[in-house]
C-alpha atoms as a PDB file:
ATOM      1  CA  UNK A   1      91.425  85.261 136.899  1.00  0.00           C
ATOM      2  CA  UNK A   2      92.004  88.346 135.461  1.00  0.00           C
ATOM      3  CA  UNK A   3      89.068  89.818 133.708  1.00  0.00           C
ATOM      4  CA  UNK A   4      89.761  91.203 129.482  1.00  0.00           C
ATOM      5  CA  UNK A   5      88.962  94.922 129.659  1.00  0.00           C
ATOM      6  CA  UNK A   6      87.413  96.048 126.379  1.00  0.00           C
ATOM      7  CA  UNK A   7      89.978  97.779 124.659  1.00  0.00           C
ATOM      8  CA  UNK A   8      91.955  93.605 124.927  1.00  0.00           C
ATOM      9  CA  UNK A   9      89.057  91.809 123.339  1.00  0.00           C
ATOM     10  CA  UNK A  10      89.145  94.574 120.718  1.00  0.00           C
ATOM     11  CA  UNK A  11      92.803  94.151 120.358  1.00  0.00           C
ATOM     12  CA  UNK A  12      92.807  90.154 120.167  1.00  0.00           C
ATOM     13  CA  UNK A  13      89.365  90.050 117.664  1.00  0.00           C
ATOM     14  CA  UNK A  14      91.706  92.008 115.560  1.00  0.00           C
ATOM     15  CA  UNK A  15      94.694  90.120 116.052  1.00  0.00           C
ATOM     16  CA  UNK A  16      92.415  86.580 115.327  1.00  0.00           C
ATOM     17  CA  UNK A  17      91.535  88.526 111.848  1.00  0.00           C
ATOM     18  CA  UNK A  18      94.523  89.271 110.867  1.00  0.00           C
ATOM     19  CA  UNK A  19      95.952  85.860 111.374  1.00  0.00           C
ATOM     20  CA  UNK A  20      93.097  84.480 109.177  1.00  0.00           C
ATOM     21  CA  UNK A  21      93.831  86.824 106.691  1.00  0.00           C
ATOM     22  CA  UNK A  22      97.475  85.609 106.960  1.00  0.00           C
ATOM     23  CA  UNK A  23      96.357  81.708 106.564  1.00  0.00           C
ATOM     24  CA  UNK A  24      93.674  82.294 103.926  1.00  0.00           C
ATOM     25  CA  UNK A  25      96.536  84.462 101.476  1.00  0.00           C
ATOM     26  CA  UNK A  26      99.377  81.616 102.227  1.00  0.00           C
ATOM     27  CA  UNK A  27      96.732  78.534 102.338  1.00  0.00           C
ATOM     28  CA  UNK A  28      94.174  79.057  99.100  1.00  0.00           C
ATOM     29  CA  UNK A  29      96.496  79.294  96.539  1.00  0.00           C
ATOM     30  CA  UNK A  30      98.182  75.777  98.161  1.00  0.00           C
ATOM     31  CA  UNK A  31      94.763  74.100  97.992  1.00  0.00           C
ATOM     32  CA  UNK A  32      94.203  75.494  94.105  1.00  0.00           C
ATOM     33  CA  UNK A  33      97.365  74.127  93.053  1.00  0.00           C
ATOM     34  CA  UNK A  34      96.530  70.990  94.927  1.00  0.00           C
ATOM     35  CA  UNK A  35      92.867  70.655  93.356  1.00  0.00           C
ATOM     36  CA  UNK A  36      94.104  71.681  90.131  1.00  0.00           C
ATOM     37  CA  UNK A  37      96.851  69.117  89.966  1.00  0.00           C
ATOM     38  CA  UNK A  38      93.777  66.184  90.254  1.00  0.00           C
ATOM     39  CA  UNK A  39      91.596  67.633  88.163  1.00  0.00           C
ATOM     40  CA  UNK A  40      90.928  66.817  84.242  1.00  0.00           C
ATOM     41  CA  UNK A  41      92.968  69.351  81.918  1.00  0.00           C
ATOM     42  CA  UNK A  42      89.898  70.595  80.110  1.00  0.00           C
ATOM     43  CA  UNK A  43      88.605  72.008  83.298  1.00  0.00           C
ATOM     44  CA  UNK A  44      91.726  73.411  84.507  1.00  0.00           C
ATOM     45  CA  UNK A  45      92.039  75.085  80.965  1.00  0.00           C
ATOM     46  CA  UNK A  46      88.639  76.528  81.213  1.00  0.00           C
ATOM     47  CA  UNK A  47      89.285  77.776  84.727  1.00  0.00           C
ATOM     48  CA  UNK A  48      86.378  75.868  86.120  1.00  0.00           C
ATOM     49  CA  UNK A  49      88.862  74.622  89.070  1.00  0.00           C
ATOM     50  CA  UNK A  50      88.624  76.861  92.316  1.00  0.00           C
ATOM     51  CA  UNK A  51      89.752  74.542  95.864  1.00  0.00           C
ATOM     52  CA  UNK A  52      88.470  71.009  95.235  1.00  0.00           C
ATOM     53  CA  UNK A  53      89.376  68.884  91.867  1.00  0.00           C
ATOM     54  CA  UNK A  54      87.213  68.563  89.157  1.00  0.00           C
ATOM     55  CA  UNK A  55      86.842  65.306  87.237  1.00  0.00           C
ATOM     56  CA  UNK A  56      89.415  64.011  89.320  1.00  0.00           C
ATOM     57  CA  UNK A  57      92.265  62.499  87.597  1.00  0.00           C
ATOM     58  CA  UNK A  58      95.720  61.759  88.369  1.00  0.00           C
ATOM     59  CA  UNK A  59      97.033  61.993  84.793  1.00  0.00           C
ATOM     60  CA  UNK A  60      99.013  64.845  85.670  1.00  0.00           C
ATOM     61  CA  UNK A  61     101.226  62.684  88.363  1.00  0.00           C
ATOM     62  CA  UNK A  62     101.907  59.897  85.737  1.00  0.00           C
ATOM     63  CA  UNK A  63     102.448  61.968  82.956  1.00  0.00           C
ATOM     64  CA  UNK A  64     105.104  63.162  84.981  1.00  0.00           C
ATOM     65  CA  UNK A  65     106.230  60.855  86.552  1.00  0.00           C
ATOM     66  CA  UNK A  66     107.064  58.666  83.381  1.00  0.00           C
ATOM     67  CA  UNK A  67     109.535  61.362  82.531  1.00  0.00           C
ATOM     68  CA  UNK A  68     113.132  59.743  83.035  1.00  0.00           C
ATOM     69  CA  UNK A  69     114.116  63.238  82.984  1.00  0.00           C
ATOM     70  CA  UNK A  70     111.763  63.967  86.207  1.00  0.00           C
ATOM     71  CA  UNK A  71     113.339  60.965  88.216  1.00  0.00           C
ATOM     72  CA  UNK A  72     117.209  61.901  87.073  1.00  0.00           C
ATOM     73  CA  UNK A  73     116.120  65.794  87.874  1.00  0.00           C
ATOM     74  CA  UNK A  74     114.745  64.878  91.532  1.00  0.00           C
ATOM     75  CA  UNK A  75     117.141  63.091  92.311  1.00  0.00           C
ATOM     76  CA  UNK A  76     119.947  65.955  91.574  1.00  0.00           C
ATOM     77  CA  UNK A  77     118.114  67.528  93.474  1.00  0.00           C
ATOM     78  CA  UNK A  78     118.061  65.288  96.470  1.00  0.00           C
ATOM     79  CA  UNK A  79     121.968  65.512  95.972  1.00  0.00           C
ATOM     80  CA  UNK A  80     122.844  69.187  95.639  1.00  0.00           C
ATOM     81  CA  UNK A  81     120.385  69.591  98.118  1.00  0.00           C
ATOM     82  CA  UNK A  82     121.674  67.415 100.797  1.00  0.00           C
ATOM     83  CA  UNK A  83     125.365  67.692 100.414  1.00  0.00           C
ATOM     84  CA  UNK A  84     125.019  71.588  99.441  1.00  0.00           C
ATOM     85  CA  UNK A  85     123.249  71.936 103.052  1.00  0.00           C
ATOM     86  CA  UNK A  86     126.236  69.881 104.647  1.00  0.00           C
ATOM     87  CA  UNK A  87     128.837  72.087 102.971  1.00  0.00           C
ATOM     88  CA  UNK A  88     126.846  75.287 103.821  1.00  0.00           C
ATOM     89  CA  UNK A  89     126.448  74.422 107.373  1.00  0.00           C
ATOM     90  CA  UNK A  90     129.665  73.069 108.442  1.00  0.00           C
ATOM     91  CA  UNK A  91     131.292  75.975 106.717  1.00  0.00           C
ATOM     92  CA  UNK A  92     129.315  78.350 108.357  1.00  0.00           C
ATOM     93  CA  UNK A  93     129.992  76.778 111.609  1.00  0.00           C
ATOM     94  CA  UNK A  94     133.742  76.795 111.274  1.00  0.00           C
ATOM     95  CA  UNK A  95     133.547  80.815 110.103  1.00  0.00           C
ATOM     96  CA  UNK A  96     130.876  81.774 113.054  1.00  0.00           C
ATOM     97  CA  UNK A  97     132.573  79.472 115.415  1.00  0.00           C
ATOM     98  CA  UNK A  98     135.709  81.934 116.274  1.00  0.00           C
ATOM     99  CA  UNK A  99     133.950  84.814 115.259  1.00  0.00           C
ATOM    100  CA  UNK A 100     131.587  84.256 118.556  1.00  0.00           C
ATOM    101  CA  UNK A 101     135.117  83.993 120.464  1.00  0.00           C
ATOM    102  CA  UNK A 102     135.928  87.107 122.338  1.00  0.00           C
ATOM    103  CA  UNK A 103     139.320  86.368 122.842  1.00  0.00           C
ATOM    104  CA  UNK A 104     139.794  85.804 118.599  1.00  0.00           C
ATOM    105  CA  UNK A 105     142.270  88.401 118.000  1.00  0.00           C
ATOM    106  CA  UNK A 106     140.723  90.399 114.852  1.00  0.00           C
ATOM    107  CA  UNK A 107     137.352  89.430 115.113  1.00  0.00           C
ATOM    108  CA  UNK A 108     135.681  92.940 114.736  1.00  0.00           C
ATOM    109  CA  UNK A 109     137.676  93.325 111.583  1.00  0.00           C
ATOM    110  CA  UNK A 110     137.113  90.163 110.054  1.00  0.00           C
ATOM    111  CA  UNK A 111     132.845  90.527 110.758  1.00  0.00           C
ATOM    112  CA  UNK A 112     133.236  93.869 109.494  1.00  0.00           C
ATOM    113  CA  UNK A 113     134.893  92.611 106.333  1.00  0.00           C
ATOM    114  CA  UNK A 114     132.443  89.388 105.734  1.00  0.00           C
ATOM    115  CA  UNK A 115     129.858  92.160 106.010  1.00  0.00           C
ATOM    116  CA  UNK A 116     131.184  94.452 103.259  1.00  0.00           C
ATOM    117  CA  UNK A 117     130.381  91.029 100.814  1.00  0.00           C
ATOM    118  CA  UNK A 118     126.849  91.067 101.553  1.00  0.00           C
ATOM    119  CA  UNK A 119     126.429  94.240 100.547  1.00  0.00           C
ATOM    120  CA  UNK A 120     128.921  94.668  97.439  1.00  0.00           C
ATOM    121  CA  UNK A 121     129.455  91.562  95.403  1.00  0.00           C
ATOM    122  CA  UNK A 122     131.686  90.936  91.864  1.00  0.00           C
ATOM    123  CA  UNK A 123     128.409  91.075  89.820  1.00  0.00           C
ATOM    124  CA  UNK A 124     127.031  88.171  87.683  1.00  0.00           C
ATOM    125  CA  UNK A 125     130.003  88.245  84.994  1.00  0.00           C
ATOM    126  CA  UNK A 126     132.796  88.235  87.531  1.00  0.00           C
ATOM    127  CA  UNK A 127     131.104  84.992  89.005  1.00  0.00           C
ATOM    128  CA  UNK A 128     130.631  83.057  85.948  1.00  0.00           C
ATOM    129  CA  UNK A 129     134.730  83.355  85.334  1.00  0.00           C
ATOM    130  CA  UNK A 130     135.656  82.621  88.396  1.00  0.00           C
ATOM    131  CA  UNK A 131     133.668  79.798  88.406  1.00  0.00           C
ATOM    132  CA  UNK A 132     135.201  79.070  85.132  1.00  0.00           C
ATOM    133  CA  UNK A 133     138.504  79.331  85.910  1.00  0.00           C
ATOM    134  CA  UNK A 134     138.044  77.316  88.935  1.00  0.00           C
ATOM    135  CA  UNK A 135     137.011  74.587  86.080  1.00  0.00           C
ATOM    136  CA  UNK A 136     133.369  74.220  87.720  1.00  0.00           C
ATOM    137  CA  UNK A 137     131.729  74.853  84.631  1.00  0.00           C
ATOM    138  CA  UNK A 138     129.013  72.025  84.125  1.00  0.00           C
ATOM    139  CA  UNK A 139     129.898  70.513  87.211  1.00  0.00           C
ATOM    140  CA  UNK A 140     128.178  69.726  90.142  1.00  0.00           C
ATOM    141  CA  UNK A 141     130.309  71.742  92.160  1.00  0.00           C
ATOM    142  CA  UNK A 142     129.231  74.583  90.469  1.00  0.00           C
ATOM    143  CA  UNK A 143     126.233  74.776  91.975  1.00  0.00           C
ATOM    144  CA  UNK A 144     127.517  73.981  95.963  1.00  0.00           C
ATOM    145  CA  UNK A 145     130.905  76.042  95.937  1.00  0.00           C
ATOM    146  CA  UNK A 146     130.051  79.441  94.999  1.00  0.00           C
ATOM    147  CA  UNK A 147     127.050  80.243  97.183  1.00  0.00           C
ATOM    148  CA  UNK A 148     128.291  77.871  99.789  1.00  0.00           C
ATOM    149  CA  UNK A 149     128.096  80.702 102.366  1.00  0.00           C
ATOM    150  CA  UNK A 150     125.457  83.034 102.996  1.00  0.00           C
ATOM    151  CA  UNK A 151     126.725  86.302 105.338  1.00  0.00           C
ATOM    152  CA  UNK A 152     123.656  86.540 106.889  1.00  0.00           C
ATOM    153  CA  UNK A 153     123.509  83.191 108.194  1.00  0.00           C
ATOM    154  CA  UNK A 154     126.988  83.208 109.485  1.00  0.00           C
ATOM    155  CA  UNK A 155     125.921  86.620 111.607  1.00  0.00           C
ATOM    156  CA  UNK A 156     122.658  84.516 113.092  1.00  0.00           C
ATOM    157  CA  UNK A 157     125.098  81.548 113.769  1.00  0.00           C
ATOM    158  CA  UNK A 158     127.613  84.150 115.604  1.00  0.00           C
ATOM    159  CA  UNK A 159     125.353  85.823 117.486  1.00  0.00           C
ATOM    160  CA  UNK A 160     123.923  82.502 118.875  1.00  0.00           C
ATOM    161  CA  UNK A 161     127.198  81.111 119.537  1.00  0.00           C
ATOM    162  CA  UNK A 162     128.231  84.444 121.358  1.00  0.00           C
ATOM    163  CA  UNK A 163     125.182  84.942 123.765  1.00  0.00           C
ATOM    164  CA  UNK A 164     123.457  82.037 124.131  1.00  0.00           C
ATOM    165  CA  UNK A 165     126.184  79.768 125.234  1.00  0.00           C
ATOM    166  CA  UNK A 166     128.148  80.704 128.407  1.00  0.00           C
ATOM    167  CA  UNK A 167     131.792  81.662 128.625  1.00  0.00           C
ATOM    168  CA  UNK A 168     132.685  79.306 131.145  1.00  0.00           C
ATOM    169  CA  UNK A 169     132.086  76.448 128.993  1.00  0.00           C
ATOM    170  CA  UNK A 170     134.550  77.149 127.027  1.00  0.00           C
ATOM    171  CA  UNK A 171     137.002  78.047 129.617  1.00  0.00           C
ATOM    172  CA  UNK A 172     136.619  74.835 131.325  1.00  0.00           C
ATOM    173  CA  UNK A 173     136.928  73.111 128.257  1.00  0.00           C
ATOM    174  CA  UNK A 174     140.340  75.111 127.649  1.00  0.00           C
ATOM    175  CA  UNK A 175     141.530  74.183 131.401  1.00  0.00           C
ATOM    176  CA  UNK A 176     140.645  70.293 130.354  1.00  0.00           C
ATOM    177  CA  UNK A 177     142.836  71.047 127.743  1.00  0.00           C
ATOM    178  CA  UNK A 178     140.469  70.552 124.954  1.00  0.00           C
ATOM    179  CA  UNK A 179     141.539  71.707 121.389  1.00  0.00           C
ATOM    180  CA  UNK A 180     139.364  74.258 119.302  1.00  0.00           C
ATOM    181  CA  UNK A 181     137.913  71.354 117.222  1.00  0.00           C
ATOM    182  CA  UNK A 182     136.781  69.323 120.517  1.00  0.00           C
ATOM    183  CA  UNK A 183     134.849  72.313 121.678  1.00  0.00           C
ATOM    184  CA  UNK A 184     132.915  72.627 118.862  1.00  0.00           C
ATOM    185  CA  UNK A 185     131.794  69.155 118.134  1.00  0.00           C
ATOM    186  CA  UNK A 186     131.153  68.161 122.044  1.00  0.00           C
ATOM    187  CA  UNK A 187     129.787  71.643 123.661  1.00  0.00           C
ATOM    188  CA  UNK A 188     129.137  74.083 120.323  1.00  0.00           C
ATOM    189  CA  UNK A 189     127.057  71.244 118.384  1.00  0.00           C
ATOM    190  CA  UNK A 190     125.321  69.685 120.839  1.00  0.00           C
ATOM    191  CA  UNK A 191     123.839  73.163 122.408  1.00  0.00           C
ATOM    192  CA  UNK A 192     123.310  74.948 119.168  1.00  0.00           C
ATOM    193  CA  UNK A 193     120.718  72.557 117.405  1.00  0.00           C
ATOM    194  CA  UNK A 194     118.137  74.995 116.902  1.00  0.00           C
ATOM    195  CA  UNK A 195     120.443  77.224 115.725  1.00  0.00           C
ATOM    196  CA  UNK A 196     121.575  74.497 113.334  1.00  0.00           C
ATOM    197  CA  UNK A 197     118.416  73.690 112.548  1.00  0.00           C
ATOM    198  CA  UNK A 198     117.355  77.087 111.212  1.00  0.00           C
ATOM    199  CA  UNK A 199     120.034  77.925 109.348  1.00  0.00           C
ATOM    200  CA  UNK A 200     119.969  74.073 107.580  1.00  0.00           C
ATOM    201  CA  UNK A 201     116.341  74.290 106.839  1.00  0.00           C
ATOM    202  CA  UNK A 202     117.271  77.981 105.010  1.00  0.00           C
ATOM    203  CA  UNK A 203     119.970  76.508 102.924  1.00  0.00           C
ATOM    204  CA  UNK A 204     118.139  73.763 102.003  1.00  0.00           C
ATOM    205  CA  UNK A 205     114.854  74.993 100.869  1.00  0.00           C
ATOM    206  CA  UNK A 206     117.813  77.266  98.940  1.00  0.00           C
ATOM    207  CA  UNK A 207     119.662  74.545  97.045  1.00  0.00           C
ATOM    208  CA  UNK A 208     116.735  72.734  96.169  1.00  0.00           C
ATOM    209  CA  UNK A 209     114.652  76.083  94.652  1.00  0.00           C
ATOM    210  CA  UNK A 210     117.819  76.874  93.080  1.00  0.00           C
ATOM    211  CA  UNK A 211     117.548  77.491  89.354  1.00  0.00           C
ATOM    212  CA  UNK A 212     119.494  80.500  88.317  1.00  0.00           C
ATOM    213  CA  UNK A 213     122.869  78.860  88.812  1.00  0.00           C
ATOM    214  CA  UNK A 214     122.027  75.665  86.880  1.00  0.00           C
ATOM    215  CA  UNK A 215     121.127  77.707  84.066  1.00  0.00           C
ATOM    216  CA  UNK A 216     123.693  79.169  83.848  1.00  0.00           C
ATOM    217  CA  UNK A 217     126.577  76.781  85.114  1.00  0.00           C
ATOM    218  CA  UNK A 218     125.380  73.531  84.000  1.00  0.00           C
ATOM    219  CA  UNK A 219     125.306  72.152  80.144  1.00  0.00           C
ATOM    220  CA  UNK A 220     124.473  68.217  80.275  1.00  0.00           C
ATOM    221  CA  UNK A 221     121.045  67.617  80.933  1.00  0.00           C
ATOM    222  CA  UNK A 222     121.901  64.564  83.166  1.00  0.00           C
ATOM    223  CA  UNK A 223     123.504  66.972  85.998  1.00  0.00           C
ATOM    224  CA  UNK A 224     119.711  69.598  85.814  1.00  0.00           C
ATOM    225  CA  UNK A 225     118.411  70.212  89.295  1.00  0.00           C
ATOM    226  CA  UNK A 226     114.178  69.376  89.041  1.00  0.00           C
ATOM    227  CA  UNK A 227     113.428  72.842  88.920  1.00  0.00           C
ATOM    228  CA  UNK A 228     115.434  73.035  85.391  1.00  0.00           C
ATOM    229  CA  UNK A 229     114.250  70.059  84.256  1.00  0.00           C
ATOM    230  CA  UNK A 230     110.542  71.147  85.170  1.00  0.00           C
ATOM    231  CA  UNK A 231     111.154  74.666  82.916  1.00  0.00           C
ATOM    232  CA  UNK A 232     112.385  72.884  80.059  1.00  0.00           C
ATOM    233  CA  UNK A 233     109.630  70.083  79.987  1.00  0.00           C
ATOM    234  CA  UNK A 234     106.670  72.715  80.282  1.00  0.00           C
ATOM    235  CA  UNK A 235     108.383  74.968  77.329  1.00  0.00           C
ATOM    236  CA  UNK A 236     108.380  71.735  75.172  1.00  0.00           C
ATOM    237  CA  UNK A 237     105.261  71.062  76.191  1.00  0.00           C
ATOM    238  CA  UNK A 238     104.159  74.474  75.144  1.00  0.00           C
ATOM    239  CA  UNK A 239     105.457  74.476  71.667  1.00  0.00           C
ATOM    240  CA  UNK A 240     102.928  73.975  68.562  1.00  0.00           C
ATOM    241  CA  UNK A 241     105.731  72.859  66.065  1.00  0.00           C
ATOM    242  CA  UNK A 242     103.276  73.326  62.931  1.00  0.00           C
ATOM    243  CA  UNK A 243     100.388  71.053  64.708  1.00  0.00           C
ATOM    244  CA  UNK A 244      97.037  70.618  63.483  1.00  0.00           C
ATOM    245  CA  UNK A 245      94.571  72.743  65.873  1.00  0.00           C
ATOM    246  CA  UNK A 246      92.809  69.845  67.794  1.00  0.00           C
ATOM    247  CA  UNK A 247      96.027  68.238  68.877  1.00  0.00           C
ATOM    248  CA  UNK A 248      97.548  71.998  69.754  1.00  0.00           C
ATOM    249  CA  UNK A 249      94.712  72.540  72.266  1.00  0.00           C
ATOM    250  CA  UNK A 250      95.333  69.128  73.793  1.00  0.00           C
ATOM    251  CA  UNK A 251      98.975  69.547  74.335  1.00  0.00           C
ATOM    252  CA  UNK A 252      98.074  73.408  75.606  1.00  0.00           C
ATOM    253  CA  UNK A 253      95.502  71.729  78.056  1.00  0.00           C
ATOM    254  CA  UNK A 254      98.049  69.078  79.170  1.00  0.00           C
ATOM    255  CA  UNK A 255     101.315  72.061  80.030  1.00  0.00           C
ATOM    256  CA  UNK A 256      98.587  73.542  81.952  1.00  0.00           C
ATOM    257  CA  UNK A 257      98.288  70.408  84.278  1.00  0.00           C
ATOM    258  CA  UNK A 258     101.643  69.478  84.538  1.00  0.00           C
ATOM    259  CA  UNK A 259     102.760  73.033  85.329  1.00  0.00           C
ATOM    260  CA  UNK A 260     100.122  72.191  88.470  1.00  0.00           C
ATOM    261  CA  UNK A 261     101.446  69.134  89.140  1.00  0.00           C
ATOM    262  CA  UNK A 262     105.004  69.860  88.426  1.00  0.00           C
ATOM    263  CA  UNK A 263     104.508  72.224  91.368  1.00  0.00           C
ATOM    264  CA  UNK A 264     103.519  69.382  93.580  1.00  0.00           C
ATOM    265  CA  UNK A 265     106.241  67.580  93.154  1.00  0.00           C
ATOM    266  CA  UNK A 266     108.717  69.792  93.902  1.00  0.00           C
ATOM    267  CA  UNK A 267     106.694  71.160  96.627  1.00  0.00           C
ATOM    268  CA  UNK A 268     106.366  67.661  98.655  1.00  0.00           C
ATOM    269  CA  UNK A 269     110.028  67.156  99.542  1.00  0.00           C
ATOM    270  CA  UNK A 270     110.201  70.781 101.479  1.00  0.00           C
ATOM    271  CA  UNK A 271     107.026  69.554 103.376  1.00  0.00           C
ATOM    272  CA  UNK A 272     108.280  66.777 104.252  1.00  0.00           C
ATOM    273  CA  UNK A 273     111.370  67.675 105.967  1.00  0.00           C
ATOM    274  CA  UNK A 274     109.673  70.636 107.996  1.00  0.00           C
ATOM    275  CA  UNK A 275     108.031  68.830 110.543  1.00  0.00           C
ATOM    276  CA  UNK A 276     111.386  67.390 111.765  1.00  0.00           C
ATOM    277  CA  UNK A 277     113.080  70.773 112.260  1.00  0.00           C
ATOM    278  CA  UNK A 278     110.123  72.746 113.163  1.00  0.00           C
ATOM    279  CA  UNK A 279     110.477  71.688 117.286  1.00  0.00           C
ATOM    280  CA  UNK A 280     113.751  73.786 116.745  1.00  0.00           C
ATOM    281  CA  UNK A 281     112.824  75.537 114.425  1.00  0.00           C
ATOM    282  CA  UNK A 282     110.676  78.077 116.798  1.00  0.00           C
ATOM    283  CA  UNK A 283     113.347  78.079 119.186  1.00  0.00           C
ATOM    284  CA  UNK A 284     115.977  78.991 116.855  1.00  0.00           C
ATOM    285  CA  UNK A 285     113.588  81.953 115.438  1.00  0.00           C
ATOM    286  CA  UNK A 286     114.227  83.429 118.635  1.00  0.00           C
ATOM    287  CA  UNK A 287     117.491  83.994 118.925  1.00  0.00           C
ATOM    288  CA  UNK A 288     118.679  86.969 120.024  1.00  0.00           C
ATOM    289  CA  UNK A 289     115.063  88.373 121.059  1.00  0.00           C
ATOM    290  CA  UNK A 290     115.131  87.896 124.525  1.00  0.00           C
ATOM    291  CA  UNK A 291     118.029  89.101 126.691  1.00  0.00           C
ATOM    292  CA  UNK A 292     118.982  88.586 130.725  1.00  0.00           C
END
């Protein structure tokens, strides 16, 4: 066994700190939002809430929850969410897929070009009318189509596909006489799930925080992602309208626990998916740091 000199223990106490610091910044505000969501709205108004609930209640959750417009939100959400990440993915898979190929005649300039996009775009009013003239405008494509790609993700996926899987796969593929479309669904797929998984797990925790777009895009309230719906209720919720004090400071004290709970909500689906990507998700955070 080899024996820590000094100068190692030194380096690894410091190491240990710094990863508490790390958990205790990412991990205390989790647990106030958490404690403040189950606590009574007088006490989160009065800031008497720090990490564990106060008067614990779960008025916040049912308040909520016996929104319509909560359940019709989350479950847009579930939608653009889940077939905006199927979109995203395969597309990206189809661009990166004969990007990685070094035989793909124009490669280089193709990359080169995708590049140039992420770091020039239209601008915000160029968007909005070709989204309008595409007739997406309060549509649910409208929030899938235009940021159906992201450049950066379409590098990671070419990179992996370029150095991680061997050559002579695809050669003997080609000898079998396997098409372009075989090779990617029986030897790309099956060997790039962490890759997959990472860049799925990006464009979904995308879609489903996305709020910008349905603001702008999307008129009806039936087609509001939850994170519009959530802005909208706590604004209402916010709003005096001419009432008497008393019932002003009750309706103040009751925004300030939904806004906690509200939080919750939309926090639980992104936790809940994590732990069945995260075995590849480690993996795929890797890619392209280790070479030979």
């Amino acid at each position: 066994m080899v024996r820590e000199s000094r100068t190692d223990r030194l380096f690894m106490v410091a190491v240990y700190v710094l990863l508490a610091t790390f958990l205790a910044v990412v991990l205390l505000p989790l647990l106030y939002i958490l404690a403040s969501s189950l606590s009574d709205p007088n006490a989160v108004s009065s800031g008497r809430v720090t990490f564990w609930p106060v008067d614990f209640t779960l008025r916040g959750f049912q308040v909520a929850l016996s929104d319509p417009q909560i359940l019709v939100g989350f479950g847009n959400s579930l939608f653009y969410t889940a077939v905006g990440t199927f979109v995203s993915v395969s597309l990206t898979l189809m661009l990166a897929y004969p990007l990685s190929r070094r035989d793909f005649v124009g490669g280089g300039l193709l990359t080169r070009m995708i590049v140039f996009t992420m770091l020039f775009g239209g601008g915000l009013i160029p968007t909005y009318l070709v989204v309008k003239s595409l007739g997406m405008i309060d549509t649910r494509w409208a929030l899938i189509v235009p940021n159906a790609i992201a450049v950066w993700q379409v590098i990671i996926a070419r990179t992996y596909l370029r150095h991680s899987i061997p050559r002579e796969l695809f050669e003997a593929a080609e000898i079998d006489g396997a098409s372009h479309f075989r090779v990617l669904w029986s030897i790309v797929l099956p060997l790039a799930k962490p890759m997959i998984a990472v860049i799925a797990l990006v464009y979904a925790i995308s879609q489903w925080n996305s709020y910008f777009d349905a603001l702008l895009y999307l008129k009806s309230d039936d087609l509001y992602p939850l994170q519009l719906v959530l802005r909208n209720i706590l604004v209402l919720n916010t709003q005096s309208n001419g009432m008497d004090v008393a019932t002003a400071m009750e309706r103040q004290q009751l925004a300030d626990l939904l806004k906690y709970s509200l939080i919750v909500i939309s926090t639980v689906p992104v936790l809940l998916i994590y732990p069945f990507v995260a075995r590849h998700f480690t993996k795929g955070l890797m890619i392209g740091s280790v070479k030979g």
